[in-house]
Protein backbone atom coordinates (compact mmCIF):
# COMPACT_ATOMS: atom_id res chain seq x y z
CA UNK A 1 14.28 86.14 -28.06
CA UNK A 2 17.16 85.91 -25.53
CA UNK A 3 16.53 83.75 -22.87
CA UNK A 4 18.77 83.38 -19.62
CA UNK A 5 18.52 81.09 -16.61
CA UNK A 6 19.83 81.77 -13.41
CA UNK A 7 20.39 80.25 -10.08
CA UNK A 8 22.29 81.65 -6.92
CA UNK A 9 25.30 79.44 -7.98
CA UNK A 10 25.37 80.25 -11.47
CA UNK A 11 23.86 80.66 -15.13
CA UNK A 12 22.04 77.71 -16.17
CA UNK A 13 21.48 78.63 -19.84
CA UNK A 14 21.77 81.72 -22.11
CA UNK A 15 21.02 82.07 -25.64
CA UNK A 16 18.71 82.99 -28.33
CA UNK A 17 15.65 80.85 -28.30
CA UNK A 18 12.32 80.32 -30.11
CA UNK A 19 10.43 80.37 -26.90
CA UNK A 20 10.19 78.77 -23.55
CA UNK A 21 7.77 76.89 -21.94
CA UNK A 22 7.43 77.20 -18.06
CA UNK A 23 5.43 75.88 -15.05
CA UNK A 24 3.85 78.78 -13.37
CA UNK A 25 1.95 78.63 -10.33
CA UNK A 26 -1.28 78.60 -11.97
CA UNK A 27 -0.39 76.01 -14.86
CA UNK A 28 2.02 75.74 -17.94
CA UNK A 29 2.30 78.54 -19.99
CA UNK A 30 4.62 79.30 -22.93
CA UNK A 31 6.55 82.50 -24.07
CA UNK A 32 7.40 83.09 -27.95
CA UNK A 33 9.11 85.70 -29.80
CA UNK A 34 8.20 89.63 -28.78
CA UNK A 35 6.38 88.70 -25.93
CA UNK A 36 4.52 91.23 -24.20
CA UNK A 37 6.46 92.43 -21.01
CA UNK A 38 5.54 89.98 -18.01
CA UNK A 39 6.90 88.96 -14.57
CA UNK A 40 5.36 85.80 -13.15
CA UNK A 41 6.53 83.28 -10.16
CA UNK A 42 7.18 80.08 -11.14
CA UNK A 43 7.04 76.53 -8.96
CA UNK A 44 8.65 73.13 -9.52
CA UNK A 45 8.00 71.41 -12.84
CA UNK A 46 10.13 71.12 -15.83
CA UNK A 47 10.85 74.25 -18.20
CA UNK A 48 11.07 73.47 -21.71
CA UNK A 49 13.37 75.50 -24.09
CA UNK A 50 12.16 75.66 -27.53
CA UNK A 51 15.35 76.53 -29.59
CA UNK A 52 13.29 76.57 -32.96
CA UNK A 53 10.53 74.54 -33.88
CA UNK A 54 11.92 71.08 -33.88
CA UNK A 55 14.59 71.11 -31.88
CA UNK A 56 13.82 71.55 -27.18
CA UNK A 57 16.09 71.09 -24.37
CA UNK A 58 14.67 70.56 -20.83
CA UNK A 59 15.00 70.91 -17.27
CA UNK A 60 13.64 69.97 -13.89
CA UNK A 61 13.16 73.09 -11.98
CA UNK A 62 13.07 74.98 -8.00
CA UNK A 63 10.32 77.64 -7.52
CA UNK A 64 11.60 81.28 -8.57
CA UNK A 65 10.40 83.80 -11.10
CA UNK A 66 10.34 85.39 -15.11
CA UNK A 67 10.62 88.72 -16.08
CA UNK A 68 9.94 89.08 -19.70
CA UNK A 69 10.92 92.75 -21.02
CA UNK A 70 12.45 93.99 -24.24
CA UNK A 71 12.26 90.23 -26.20
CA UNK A 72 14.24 88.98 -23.36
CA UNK A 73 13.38 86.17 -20.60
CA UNK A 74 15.36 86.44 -17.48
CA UNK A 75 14.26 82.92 -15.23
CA UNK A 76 15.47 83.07 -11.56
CA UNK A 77 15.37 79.63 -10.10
CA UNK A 78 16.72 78.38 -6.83
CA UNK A 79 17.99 75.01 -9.09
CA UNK A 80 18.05 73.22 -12.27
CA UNK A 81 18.82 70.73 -13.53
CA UNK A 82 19.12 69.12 -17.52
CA UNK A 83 16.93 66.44 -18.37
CA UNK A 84 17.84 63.76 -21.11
């Protein structure tokens, strides 16, 4: 799955990933491999990329939304930033 993060100043991440876990208004959810299409709005809370199944990378994020459509994420944050 291709996953890309953006915020008004730039692109955050972009790359093929295993999944993605992010905060959504209603709770966490998670978003694998041939996901069903989806848009959802997301709030602050950390968004967790899986990049298989050992290896994440993380990061602290703004409010903003996901479309998922055609095995691709698109997150649209107002900020983010990495977490060690």
């Amino acid at each position: 799955m291709l996953l890309e993060i953006l915020t008004p100043e730039k692109k955050i991440y972009n790359g093929d990933v295993y999944g993605v876990q992010l905060p959504g208004i209603d709770g966490l959810f998670e978003v694998l491999n041939k996901h069903a299409p989806l848009i959802s709005a997301l709030k602050k809370g950390n968004l967790k990329i899986l990049k298989d199944k050992t290896n994440t990378e993380s990061f602290a994020i703004e409010s903003g939304f996901v479309e998922v459509l055609n095995n691709k994420a698109t997150v649209l944050v107002e900020g983010a930033v990495a977490i060690n």
